[in-house]
PDB file of N, CA and C in Angstrom:
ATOM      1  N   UNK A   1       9.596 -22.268   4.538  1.00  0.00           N
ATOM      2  CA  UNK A   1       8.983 -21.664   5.715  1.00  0.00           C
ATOM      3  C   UNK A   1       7.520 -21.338   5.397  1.00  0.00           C
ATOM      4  N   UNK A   2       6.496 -21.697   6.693  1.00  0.00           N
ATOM      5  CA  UNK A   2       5.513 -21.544   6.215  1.00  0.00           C
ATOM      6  C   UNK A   2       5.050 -20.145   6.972  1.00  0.00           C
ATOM      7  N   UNK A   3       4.108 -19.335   6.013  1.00  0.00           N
ATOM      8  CA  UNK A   3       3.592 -18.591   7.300  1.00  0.00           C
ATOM      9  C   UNK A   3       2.281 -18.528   7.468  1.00  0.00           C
ATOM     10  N   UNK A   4       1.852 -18.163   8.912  1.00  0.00           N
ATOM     11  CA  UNK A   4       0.172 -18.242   9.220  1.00  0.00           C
ATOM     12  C   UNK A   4      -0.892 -17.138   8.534  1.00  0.00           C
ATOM     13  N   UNK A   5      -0.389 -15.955   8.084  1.00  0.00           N
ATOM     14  CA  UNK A   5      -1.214 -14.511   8.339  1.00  0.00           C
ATOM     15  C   UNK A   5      -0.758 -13.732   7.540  1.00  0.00           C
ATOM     16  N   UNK A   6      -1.503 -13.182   6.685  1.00  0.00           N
ATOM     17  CA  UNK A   6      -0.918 -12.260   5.612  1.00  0.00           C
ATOM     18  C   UNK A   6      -1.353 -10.893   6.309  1.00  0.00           C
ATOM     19  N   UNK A   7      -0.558  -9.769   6.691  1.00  0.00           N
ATOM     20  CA  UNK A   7      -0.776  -8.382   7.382  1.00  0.00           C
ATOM     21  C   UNK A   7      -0.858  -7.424   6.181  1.00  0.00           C
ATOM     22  N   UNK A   8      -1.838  -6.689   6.256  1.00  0.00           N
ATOM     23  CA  UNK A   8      -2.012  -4.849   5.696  1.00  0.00           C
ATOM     24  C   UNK A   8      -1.143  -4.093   6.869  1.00  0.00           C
ATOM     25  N   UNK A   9       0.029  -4.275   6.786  1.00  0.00           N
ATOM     26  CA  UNK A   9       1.112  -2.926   7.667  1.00  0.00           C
ATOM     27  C   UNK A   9       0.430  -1.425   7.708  1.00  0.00           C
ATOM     28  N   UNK A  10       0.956  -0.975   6.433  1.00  0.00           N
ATOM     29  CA  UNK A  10       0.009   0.308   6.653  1.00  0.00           C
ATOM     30  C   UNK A  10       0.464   0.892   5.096  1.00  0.00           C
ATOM     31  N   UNK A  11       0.048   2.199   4.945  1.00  0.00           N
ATOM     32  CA  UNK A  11       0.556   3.082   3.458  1.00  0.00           C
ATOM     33  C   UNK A  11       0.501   4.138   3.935  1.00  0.00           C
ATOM     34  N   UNK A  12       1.216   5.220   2.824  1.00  0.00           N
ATOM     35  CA  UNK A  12       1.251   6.770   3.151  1.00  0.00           C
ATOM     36  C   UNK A  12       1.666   7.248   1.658  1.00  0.00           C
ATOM     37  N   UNK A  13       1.595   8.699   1.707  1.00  0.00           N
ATOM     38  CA  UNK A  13       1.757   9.263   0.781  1.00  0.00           C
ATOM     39  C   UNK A  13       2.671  10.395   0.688  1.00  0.00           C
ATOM     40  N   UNK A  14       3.986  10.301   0.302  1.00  0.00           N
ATOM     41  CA  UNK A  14       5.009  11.770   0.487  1.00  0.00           C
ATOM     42  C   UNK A  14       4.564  12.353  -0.771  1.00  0.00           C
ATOM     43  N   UNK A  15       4.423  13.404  -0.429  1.00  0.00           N
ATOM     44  CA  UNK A  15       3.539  14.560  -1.469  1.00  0.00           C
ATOM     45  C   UNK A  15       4.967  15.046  -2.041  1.00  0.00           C
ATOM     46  N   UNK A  16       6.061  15.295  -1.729  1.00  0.00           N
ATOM     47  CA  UNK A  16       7.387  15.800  -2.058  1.00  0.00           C
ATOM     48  C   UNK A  16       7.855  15.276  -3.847  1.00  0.00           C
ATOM     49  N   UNK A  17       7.576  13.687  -3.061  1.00  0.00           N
ATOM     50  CA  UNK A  17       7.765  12.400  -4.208  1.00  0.00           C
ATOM     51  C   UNK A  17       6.751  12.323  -5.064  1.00  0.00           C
ATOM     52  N   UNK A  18       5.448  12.723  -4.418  1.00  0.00           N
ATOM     53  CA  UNK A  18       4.558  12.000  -4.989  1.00  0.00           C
ATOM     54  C   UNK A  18       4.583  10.837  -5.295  1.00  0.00           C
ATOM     55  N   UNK A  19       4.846   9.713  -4.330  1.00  0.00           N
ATOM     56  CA  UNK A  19       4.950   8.345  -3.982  1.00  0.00           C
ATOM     57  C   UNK A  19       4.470   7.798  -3.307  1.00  0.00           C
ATOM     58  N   UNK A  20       2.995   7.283  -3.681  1.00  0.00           N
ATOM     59  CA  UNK A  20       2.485   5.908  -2.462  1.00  0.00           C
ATOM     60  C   UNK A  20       3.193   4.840  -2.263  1.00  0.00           C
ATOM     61  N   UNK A  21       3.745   4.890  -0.633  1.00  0.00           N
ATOM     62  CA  UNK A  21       3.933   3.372  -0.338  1.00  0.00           C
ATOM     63  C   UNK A  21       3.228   2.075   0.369  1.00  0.00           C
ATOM     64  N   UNK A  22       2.755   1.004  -0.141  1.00  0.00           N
ATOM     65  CA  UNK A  22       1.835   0.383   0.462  1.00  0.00           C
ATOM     66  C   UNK A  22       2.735  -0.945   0.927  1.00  0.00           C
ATOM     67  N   UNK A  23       2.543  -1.103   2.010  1.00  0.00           N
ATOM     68  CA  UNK A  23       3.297  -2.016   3.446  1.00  0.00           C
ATOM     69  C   UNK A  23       2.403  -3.210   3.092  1.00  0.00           C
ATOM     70  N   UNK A  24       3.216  -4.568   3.388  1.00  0.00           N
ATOM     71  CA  UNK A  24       2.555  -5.506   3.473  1.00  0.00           C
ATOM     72  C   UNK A  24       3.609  -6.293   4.512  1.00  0.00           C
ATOM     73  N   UNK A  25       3.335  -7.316   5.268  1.00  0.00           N
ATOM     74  CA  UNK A  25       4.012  -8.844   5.529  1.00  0.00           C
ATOM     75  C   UNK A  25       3.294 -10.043   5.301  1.00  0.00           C
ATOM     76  N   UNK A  26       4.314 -10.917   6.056  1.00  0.00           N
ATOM     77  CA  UNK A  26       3.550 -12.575   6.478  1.00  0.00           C
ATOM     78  C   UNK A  26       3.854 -12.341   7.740  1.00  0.00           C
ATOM     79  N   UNK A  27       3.427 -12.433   8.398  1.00  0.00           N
ATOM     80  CA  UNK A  27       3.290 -12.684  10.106  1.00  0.00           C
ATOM     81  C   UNK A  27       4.369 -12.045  10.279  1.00  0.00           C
ATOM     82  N   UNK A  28       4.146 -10.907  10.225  1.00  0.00           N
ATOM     83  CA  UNK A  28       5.022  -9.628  10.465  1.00  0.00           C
ATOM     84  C   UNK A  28       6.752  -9.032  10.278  1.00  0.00           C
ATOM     85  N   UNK A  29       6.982 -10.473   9.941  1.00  0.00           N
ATOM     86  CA  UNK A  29       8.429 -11.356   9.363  1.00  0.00           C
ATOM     87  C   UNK A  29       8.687 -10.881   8.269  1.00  0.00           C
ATOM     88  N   UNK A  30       8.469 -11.389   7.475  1.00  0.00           N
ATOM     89  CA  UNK A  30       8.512 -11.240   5.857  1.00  0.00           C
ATOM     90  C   UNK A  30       7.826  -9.988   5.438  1.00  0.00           C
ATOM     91  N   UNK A  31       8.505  -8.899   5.480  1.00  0.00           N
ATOM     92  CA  UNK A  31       7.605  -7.631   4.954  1.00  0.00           C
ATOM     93  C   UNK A  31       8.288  -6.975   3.491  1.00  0.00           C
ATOM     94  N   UNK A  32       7.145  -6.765   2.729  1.00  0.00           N
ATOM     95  CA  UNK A  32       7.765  -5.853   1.628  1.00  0.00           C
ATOM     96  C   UNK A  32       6.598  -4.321   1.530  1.00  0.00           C
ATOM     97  N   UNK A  33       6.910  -4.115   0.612  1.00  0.00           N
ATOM     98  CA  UNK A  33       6.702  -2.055   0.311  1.00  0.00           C
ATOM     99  C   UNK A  33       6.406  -2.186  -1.219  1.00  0.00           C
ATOM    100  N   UNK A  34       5.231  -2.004  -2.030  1.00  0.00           N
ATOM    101  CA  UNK A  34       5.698  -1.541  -3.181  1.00  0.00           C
ATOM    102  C   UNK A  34       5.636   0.257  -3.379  1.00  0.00           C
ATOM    103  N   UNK A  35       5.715   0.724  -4.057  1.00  0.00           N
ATOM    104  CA  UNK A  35       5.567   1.892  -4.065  1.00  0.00           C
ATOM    105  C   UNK A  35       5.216   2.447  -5.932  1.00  0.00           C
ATOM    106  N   UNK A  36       4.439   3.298  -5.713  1.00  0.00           N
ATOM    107  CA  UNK A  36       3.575   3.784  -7.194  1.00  0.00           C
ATOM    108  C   UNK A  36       3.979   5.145  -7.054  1.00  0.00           C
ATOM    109  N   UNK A  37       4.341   5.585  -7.900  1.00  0.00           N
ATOM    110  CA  UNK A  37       4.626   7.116  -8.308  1.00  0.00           C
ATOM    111  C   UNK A  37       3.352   7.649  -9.462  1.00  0.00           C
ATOM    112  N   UNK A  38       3.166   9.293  -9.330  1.00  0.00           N
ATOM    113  CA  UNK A  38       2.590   9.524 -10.618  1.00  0.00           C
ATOM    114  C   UNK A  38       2.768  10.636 -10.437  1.00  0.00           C
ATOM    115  N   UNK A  39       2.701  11.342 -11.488  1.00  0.00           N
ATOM    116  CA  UNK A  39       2.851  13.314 -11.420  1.00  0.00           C
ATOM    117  C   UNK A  39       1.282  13.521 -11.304  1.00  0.00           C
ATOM    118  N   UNK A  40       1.080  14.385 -10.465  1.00  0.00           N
ATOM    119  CA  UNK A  40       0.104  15.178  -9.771  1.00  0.00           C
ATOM    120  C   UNK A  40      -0.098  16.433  -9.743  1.00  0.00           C
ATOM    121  N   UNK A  41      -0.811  17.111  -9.557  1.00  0.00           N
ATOM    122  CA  UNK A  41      -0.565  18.486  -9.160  1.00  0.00           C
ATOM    123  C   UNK A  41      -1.205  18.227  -7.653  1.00  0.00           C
ATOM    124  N   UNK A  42       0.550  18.370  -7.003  1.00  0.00           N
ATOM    125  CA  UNK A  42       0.289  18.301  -5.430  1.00  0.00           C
ATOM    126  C   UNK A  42      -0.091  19.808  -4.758  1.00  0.00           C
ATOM    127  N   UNK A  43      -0.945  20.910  -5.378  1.00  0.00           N
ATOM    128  CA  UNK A  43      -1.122  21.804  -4.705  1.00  0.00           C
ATOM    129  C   UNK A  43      -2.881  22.318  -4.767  1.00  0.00           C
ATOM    130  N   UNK A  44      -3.231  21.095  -5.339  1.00  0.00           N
ATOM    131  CA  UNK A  44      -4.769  21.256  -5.584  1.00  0.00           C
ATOM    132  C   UNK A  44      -5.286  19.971  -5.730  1.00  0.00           C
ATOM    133  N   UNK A  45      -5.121  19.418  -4.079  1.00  0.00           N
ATOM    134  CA  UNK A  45      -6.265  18.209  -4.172  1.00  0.00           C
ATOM    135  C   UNK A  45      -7.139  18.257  -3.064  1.00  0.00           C
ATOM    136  N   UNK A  46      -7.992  17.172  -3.208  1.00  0.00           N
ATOM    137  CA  UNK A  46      -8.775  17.296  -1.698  1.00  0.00           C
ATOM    138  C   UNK A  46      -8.036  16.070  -1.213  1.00  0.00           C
ATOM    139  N   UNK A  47      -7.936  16.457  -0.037  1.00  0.00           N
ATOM    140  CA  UNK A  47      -6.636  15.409   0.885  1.00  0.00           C
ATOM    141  C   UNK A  47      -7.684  14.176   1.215  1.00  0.00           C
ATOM    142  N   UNK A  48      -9.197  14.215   1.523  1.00  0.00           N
ATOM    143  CA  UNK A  48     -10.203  13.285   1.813  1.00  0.00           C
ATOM    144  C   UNK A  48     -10.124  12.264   0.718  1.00  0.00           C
ATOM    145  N   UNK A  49     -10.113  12.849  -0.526  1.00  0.00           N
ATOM    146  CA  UNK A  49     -10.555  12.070  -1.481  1.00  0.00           C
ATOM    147  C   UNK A  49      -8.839  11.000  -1.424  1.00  0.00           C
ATOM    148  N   UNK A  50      -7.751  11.750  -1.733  1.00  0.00           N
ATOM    149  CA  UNK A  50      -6.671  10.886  -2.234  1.00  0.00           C
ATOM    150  C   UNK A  50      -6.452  10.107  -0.603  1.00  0.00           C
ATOM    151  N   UNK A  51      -6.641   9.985   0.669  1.00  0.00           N
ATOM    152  CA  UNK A  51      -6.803   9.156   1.309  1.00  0.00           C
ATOM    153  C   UNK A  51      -7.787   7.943   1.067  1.00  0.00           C
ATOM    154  N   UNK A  52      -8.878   8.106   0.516  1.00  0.00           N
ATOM    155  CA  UNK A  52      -9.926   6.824  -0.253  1.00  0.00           C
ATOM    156  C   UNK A  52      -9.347   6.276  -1.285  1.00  0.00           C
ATOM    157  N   UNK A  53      -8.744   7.165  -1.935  1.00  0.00           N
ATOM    158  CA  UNK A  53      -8.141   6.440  -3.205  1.00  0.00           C
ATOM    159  C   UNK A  53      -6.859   5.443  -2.755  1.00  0.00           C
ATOM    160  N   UNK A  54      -5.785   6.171  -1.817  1.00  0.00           N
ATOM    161  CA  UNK A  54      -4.968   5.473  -1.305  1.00  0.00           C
ATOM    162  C   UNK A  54      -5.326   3.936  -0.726  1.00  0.00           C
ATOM    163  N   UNK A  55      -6.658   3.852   0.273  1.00  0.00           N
ATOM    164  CA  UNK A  55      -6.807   3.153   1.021  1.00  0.00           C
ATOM    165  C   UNK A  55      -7.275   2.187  -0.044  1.00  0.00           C
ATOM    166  N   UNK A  56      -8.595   2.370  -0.675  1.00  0.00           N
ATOM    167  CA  UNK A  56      -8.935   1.692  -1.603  1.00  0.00           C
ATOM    168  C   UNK A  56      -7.556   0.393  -3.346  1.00  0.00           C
ATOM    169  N   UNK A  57      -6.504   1.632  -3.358  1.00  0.00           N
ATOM    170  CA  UNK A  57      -5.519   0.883  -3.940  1.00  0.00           C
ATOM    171  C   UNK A  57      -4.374   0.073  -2.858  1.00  0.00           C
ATOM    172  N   UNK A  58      -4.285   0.038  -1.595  1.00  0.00           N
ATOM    173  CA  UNK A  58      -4.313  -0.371  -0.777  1.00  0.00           C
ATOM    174  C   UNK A  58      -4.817  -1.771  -0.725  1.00  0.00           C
ATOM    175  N   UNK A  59      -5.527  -1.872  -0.395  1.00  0.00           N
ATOM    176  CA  UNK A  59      -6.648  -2.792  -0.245  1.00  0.00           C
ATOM    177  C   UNK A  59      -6.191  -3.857  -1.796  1.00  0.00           C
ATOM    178  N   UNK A  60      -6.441  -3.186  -2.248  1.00  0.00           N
ATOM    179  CA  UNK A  60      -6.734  -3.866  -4.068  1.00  0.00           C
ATOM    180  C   UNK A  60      -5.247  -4.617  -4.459  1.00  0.00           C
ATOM    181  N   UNK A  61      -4.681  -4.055  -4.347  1.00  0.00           N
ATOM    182  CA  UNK A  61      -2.881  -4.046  -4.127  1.00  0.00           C
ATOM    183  C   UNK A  61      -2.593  -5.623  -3.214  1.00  0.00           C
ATOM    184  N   UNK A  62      -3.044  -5.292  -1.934  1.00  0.00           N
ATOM    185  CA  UNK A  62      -2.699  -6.472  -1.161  1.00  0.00           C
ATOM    186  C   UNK A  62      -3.373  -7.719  -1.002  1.00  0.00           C
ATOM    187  N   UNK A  63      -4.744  -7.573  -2.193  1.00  0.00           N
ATOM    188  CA  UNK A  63      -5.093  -8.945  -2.321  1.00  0.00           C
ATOM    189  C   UNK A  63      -4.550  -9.931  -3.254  1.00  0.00           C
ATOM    190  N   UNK A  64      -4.142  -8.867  -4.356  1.00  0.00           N
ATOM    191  CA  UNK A  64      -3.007  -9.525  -5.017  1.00  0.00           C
ATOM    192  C   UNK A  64      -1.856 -10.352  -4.518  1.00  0.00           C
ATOM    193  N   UNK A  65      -1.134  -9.755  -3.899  1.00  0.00           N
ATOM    194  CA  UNK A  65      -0.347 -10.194  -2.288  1.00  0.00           C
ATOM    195  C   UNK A  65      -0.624 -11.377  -1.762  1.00  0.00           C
ATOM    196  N   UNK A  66      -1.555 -11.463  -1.253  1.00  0.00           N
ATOM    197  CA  UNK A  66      -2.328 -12.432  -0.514  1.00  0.00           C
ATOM    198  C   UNK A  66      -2.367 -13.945  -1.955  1.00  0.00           C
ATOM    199  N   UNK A  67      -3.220 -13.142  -2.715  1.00  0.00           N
ATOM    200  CA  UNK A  67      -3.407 -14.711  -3.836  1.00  0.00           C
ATOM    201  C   UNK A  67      -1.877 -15.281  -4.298  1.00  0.00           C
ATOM    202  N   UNK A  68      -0.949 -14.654  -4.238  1.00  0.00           N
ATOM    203  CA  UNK A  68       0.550 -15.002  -4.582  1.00  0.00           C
ATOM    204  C   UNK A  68       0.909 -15.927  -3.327  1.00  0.00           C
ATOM    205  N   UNK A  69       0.522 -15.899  -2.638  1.00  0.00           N
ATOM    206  CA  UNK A  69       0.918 -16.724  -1.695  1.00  0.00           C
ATOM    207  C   UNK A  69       0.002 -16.763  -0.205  1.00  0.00           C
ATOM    208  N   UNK A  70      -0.844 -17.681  -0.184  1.00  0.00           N
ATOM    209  CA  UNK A  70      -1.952 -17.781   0.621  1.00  0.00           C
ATOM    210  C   UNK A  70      -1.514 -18.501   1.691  1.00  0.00           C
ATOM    211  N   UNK A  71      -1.345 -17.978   2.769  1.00  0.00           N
ATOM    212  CA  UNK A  71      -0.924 -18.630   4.066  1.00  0.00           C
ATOM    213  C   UNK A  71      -1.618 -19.415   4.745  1.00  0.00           C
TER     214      UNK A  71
END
């Protein structure tokens, strides 16, 4: 099966887990999740910054994605 379009779904961050999950598909079909854990101290961050960081490993994450299989 071929597909046309590699998608950035979306990511988030459960502060509980302390677990980013970053969303990917192929034409909205084929979707996977990886997810990164790390210990934090979730009671002293700036929420601005770990959204850049998120988005930015995000980003970085799903080009990898993309070169594994280029639609």
């Amino acid at each position: 099966m071929r597909y046309g379009s590699f998608v950035f779904e979306d990511y988030s961050f459960d502060e509980a887990k302390q677990e980013a999950s970053l969303r990917y598909s192929f034409d909205g079909q084929l979707s996977f999740e990886e997810k990164i854990s790390w210990n934090v101290d979730s009671t002293n961050y700036n929420p601005a910054i770990l959204e850049r960081a998120l988005f930015g490993l995000w980003l970085m994450c799903g080009v990898s994605y993309y070169k594994a299989y280029v639609p």
